[in-house]
C-alpha atoms as a PDB file:
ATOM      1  CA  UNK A   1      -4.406  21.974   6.765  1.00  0.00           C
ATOM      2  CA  UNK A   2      -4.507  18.389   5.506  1.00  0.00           C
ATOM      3  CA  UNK A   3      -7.443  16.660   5.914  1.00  0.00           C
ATOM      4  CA  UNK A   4      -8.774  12.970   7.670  1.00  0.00           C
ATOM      5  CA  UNK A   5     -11.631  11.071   6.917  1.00  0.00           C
ATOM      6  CA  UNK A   6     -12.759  11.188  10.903  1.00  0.00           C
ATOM      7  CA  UNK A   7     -15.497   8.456  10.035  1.00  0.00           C
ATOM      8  CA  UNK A   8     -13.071   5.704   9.114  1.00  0.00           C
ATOM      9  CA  UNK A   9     -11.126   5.671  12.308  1.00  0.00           C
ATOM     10  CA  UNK A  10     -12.278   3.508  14.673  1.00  0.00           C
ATOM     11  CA  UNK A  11     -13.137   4.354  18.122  1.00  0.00           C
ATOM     12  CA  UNK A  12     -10.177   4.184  19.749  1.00  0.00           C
ATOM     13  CA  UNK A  13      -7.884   5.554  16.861  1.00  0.00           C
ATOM     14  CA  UNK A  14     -10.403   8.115  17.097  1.00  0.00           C
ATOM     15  CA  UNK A  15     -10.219   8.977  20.646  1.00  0.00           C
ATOM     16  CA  UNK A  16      -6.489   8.950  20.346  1.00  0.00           C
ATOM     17  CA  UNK A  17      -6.449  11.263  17.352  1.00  0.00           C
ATOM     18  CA  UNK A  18      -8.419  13.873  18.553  1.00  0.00           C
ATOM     19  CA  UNK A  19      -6.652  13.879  21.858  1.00  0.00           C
ATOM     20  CA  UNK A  20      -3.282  13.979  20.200  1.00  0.00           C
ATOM     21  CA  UNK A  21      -4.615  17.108  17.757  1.00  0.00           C
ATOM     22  CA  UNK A  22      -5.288  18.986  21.184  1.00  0.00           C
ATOM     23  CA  UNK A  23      -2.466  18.359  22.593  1.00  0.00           C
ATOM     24  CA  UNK A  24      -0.654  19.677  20.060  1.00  0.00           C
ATOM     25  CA  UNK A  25      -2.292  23.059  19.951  1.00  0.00           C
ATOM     26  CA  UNK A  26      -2.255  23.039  23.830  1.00  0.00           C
ATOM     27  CA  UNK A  27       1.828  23.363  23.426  1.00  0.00           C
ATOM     28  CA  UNK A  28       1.866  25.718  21.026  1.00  0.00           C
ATOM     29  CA  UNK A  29       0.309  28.957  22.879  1.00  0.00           C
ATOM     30  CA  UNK A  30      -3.339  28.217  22.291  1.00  0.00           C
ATOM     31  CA  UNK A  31      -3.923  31.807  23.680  1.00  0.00           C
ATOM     32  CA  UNK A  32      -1.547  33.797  21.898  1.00  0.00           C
ATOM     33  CA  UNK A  33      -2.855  31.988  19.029  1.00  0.00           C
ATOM     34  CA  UNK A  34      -6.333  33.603  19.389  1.00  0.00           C
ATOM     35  CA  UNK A  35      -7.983  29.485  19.284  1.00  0.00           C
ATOM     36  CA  UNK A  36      -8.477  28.687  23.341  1.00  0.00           C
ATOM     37  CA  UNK A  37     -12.451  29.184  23.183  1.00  0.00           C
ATOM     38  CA  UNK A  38     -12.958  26.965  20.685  1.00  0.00           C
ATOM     39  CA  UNK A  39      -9.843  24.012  22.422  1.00  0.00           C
ATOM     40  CA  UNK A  40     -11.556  24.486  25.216  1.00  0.00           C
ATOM     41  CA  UNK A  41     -14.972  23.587  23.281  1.00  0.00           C
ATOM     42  CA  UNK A  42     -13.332  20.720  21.466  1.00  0.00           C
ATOM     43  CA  UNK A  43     -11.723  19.777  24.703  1.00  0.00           C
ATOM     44  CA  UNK A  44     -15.333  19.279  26.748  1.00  0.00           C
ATOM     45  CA  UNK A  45     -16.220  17.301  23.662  1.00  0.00           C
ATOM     46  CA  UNK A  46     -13.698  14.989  23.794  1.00  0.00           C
ATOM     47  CA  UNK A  47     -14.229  14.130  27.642  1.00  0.00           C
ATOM     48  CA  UNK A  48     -17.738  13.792  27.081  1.00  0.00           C
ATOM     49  CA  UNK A  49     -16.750  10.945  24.485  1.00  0.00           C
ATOM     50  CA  UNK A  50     -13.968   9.749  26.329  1.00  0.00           C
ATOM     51  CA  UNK A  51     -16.511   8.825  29.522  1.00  0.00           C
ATOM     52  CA  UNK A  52     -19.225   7.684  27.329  1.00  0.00           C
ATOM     53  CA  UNK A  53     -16.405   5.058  25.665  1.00  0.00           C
ATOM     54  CA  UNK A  54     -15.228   3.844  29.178  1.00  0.00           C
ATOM     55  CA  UNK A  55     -18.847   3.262  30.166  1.00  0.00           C
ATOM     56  CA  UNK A  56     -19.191   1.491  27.182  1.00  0.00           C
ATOM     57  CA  UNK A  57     -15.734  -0.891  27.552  1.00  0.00           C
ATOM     58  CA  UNK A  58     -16.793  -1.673  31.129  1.00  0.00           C
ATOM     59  CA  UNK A  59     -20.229  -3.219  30.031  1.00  0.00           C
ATOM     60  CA  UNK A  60     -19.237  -7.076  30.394  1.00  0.00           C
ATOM     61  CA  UNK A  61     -21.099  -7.462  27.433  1.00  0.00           C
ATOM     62  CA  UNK A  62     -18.503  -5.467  25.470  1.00  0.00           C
ATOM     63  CA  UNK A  63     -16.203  -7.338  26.187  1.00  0.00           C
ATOM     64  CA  UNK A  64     -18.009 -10.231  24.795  1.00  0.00           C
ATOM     65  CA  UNK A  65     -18.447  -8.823  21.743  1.00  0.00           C
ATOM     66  CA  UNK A  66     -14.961  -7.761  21.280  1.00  0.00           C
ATOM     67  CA  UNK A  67     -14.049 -11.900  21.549  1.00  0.00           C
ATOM     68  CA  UNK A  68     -17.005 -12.789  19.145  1.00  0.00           C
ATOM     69  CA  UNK A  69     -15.901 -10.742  16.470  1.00  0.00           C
ATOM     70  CA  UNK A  70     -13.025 -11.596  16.472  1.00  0.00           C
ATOM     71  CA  UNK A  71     -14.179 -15.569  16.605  1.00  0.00           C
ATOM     72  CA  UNK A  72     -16.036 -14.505  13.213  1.00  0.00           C
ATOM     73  CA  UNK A  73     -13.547 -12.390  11.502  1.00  0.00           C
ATOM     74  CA  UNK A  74     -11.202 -15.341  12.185  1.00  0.00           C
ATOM     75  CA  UNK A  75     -13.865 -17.818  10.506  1.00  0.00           C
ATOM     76  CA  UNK A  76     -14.464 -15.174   7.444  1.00  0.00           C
ATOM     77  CA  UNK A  77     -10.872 -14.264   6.914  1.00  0.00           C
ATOM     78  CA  UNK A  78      -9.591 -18.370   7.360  1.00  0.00           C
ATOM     79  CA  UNK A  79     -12.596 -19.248   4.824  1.00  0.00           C
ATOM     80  CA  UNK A  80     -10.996 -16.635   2.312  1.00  0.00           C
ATOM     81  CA  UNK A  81      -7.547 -17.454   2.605  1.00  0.00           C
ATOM     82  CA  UNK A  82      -8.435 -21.106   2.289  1.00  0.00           C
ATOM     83  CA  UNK A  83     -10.069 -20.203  -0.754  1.00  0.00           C
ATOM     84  CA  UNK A  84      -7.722 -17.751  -2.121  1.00  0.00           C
ATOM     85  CA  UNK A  85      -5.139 -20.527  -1.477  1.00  0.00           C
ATOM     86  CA  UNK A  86      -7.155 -23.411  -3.571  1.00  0.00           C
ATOM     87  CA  UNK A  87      -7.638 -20.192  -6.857  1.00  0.00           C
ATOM     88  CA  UNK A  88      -4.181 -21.497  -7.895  1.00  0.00           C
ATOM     89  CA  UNK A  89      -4.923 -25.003  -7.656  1.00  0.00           C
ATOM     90  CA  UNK A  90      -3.355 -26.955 -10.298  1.00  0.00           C
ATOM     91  CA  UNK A  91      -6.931 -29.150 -10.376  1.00  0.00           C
ATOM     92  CA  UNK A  92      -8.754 -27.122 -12.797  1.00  0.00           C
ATOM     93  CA  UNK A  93     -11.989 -28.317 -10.842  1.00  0.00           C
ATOM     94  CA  UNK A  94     -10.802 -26.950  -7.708  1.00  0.00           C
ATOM     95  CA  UNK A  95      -9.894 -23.853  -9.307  1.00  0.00           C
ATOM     96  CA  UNK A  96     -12.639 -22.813 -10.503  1.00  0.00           C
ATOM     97  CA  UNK A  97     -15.185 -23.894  -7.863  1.00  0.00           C
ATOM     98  CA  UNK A  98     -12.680 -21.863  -5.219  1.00  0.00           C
ATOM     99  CA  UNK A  99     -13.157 -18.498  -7.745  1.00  0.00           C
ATOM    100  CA  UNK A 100     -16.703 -19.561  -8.020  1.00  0.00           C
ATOM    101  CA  UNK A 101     -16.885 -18.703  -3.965  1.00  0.00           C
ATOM    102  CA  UNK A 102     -14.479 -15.974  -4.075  1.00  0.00           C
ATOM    103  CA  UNK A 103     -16.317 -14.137  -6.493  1.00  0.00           C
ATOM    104  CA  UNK A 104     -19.463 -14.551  -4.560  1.00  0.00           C
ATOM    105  CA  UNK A 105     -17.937 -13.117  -1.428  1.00  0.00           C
ATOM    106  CA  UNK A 106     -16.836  -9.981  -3.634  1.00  0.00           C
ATOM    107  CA  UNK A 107     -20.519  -9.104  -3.799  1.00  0.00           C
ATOM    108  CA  UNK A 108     -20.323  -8.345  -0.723  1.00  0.00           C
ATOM    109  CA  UNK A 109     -17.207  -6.209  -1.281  1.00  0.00           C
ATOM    110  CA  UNK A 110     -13.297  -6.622   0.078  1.00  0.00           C
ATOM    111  CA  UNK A 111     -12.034  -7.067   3.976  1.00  0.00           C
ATOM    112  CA  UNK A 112     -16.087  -8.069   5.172  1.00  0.00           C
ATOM    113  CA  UNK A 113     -14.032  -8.420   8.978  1.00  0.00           C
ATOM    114  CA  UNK A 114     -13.188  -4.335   8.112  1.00  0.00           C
ATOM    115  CA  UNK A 115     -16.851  -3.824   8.372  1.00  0.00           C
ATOM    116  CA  UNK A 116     -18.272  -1.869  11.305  1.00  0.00           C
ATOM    117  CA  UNK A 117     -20.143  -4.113  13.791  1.00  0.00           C
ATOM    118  CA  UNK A 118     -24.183  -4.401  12.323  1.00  0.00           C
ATOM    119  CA  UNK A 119     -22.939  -4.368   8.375  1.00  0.00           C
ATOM    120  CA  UNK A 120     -20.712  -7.549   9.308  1.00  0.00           C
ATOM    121  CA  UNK A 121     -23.549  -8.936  11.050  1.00  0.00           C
ATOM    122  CA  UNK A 122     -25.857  -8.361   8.113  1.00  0.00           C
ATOM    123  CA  UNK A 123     -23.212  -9.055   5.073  1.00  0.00           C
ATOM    124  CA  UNK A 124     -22.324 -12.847   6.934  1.00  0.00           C
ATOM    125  CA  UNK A 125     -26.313 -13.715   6.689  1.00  0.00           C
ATOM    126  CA  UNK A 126     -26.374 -12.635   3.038  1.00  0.00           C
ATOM    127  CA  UNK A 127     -23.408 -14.420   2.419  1.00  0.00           C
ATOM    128  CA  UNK A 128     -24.539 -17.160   4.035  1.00  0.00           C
ATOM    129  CA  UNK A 129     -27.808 -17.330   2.772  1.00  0.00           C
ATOM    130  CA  UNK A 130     -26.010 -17.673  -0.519  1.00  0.00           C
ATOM    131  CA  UNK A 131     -23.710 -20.565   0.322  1.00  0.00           C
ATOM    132  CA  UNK A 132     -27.057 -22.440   1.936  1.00  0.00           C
ATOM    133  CA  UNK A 133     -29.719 -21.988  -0.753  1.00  0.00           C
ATOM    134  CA  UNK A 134     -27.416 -21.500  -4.588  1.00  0.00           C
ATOM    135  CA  UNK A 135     -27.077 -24.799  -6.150  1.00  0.00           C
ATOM    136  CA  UNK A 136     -23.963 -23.823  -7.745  1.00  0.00           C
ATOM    137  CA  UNK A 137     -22.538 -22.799  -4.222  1.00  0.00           C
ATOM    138  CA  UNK A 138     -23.848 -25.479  -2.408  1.00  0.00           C
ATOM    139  CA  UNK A 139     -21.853 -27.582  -5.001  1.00  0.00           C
ATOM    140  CA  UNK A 140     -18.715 -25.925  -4.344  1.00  0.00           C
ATOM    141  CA  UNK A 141     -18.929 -25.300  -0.800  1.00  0.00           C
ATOM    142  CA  UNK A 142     -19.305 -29.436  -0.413  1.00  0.00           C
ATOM    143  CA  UNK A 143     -16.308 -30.055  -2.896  1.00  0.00           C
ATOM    144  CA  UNK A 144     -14.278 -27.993  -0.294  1.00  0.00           C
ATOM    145  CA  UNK A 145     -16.106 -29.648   2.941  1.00  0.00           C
ATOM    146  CA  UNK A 146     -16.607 -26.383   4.143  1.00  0.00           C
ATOM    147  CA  UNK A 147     -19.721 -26.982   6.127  1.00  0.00           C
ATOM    148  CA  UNK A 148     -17.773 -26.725   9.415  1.00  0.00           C
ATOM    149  CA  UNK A 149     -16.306 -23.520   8.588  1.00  0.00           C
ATOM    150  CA  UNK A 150     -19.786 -22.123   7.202  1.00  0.00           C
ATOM    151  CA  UNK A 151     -21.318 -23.181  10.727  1.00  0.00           C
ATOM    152  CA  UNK A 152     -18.665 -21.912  12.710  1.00  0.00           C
ATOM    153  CA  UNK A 153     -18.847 -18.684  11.391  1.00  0.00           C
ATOM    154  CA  UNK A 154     -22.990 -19.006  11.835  1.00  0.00           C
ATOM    155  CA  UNK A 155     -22.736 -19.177  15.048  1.00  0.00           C
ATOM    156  CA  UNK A 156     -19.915 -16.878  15.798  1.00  0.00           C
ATOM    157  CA  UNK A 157     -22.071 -14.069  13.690  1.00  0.00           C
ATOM    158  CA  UNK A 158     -25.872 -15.321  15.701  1.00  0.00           C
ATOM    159  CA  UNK A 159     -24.162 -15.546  19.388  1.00  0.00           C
ATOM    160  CA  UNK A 160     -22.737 -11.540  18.480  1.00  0.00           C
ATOM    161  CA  UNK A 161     -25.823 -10.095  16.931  1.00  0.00           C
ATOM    162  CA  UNK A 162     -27.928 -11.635  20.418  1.00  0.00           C
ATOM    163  CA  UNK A 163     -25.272 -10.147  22.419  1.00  0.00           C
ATOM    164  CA  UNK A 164     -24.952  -6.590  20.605  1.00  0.00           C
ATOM    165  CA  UNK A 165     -28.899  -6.351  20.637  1.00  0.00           C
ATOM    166  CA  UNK A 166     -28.778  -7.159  24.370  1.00  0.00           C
ATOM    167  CA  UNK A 167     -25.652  -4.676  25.341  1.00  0.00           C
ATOM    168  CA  UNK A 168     -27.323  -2.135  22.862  1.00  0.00           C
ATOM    169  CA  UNK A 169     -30.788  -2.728  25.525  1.00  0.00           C
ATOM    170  CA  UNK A 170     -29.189  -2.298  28.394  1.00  0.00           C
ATOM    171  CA  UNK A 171     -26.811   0.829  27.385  1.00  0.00           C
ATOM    172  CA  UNK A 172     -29.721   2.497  25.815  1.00  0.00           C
ATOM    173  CA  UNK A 173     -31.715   1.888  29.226  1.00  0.00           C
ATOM    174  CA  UNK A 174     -28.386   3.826  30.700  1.00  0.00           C
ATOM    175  CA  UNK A 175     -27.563   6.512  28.814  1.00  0.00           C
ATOM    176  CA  UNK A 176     -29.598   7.846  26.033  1.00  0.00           C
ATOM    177  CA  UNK A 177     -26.205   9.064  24.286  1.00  0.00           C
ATOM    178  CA  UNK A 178     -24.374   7.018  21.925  1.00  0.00           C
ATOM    179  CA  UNK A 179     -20.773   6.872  20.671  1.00  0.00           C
ATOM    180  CA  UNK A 180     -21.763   7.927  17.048  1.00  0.00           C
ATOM    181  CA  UNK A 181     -23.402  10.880  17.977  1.00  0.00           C
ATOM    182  CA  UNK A 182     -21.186  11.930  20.530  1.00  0.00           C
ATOM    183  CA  UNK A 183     -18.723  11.632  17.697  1.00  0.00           C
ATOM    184  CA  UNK A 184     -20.392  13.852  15.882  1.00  0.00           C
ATOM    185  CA  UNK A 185     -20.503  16.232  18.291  1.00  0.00           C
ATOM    186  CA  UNK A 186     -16.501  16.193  18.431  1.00  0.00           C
ATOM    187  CA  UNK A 187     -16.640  16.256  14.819  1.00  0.00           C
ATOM    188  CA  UNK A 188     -17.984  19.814  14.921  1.00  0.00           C
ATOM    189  CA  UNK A 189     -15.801  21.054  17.544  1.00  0.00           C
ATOM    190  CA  UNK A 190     -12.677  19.744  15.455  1.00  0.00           C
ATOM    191  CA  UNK A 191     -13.670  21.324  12.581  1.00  0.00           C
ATOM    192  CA  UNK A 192     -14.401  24.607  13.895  1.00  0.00           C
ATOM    193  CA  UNK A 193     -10.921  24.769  15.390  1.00  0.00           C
ATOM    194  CA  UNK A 194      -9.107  23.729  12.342  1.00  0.00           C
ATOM    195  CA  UNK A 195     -10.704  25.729  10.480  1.00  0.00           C
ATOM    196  CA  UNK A 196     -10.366  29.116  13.017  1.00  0.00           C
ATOM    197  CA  UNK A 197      -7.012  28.200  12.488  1.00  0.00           C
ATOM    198  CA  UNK A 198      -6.952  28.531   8.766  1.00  0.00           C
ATOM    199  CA  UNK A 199      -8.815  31.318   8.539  1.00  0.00           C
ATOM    200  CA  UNK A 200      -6.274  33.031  11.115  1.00  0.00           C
ATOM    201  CA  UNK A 201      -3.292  31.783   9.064  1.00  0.00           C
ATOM    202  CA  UNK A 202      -4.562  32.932   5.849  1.00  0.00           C
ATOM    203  CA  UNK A 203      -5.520  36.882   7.306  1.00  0.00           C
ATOM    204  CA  UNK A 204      -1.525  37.151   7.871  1.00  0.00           C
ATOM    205  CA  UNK A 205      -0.586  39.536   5.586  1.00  0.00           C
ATOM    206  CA  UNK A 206       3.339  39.959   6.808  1.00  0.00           C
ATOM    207  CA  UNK A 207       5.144  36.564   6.624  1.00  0.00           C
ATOM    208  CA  UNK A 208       5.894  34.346   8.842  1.00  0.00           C
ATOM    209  CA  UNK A 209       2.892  33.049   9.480  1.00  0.00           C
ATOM    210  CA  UNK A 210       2.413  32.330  13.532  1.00  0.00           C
ATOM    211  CA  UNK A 211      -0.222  29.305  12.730  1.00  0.00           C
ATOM    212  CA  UNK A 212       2.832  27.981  10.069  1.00  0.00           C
ATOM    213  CA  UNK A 213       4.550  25.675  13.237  1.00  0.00           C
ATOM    214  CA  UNK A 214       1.309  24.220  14.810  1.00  0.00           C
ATOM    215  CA  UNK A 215       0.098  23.473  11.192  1.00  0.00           C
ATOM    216  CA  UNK A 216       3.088  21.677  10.174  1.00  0.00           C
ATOM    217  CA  UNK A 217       2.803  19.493  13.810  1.00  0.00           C
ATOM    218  CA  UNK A 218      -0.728  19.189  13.270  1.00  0.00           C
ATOM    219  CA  UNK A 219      -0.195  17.584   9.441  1.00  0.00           C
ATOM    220  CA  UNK A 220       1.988  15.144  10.591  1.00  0.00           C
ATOM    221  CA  UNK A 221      -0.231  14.038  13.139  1.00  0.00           C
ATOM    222  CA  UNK A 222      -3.090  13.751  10.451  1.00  0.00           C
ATOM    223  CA  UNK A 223      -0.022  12.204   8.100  1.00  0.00           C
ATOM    224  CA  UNK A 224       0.427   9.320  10.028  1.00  0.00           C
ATOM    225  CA  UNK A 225      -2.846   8.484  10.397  1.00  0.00           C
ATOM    226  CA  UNK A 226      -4.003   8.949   6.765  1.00  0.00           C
ATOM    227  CA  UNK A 227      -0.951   6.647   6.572  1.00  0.00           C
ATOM    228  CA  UNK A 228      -3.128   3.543   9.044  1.00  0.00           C
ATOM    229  CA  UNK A 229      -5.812   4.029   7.249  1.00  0.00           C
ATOM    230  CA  UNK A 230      -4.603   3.646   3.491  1.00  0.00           C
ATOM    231  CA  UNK A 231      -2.137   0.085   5.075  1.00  0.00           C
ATOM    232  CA  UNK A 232      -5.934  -0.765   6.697  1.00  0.00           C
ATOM    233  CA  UNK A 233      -7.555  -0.885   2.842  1.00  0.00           C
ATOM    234  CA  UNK A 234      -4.491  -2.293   1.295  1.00  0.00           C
ATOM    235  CA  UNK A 235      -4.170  -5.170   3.147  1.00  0.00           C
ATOM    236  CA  UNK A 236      -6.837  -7.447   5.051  1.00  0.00           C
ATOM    237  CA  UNK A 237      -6.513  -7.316   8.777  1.00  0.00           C
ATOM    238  CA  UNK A 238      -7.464 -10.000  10.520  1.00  0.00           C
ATOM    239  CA  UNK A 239      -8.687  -7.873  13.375  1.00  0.00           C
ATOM    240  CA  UNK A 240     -12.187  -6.624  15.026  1.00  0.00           C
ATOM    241  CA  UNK A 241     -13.586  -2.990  14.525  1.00  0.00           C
END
């Protein structure tokens, strides 16, 4: 069966994919398939995660957060364009004080508004940091009159780590649980199915296969979203987690 990298989709995709994956099996004879016990194991899972998310999207504070990321990836993403845009400057100057920045913010890897919600937090401060205390940056970031982008995207990044330590307070205080280990949870209830199912298609000795249709649904599901998440590394969204 083709395989996913479960830890790259984010919540939601997540949520959808694994729902979708049971959904499939649950039309194709789960019992007469010999793989109920462990759907209905993955199944529980999934509803366990599926409350815990809701509780977590109905926290006001969640809501906040969704708005200031995306007020920072908007800052990070319009600084980099803006500097992309001024690499091809005909001003050999410009150029090269644009690259100078670009090459800077490279460190820090590609797509920093990809990055899950505490490595964003931490990557703008380094980056940051940088542009505040290099003389070489400082230089360049002035040419550019940057400053009001630079403080925009402070504050954007201070006013969401305050607010994500204070919704991660009160949701700790609520529920011991979190998403990522609830996730894992699902994560071992996924793979034990697929895997049953495997092991059952391989012990067929006299083709065809029963496992052979819910397979081929069950790749295509995984196809398309293998699909989302090789257009999410070629190309910069400018979108929160």
């Amino acid at each position: 069966m083709n395989t996913i990298e479960l830890q790259l989709l984010r919540n939601a995709e997540y949520l959808q994919y694994v729902k979708d994956f049971s959904g499939i099996i649950a039309l194709n004879n789960p019992a007469t398939l010999q793989i109920d016990a462990k759907l209905s194991a993955f199944n529980t899972k999934i509803s366990d995660l599926e409350n815990l998310y809701k509780k977590a999207l109905a926290n006001e504070k969640t809501q906040d957060l969704l708005l200031l990321d995306e007020r920072r990836d908007n800052a990070i993403n319009g600084i980099y364009y803006f500097l992309l845009g001024h690499s091809y400057h005909f001003e050999a100057d410009k150029k090269q004080k644009a690259q100078l920045l670009l090459d800077n913010m490279a460190l820090y890897g590609s797509g920093i508004a990809r990055l899950n919600y505490q490595a964003e937090t931490a990557t703008l401060n380094n980056l940051i940091r940088d542009w505040e205390n290099k003389p070489e940056l400082i230089d360049a970031v002035a040419s550019f009159n940057l400053s009001a982008w630079i403080n925009e995207m402070k504050t954007a990044n201070d006013l969401f780590n305050t607010t994500y330590l204070s919704r991660t307070q009160e949701y700790g205080d609520a529920n011991p649980e979190t998403i990522k280990s609830k996730r894992e949870e699902v994560n071992s209830a996924y793979y034990a199915l697929r895997d049953r199912i495997d092991a059952l298609h391989l012990l067929v000795e006299t083709p065809p296969s029963p496992y052979a249709t819910v397979i081929k649904q069950l790749n295509a599901l995984t196809d398309q979203y293998n699909v989302l998440l090789m257009n999410r590394k070629d190309v910069p969204p400018l979108e929160g987690k």
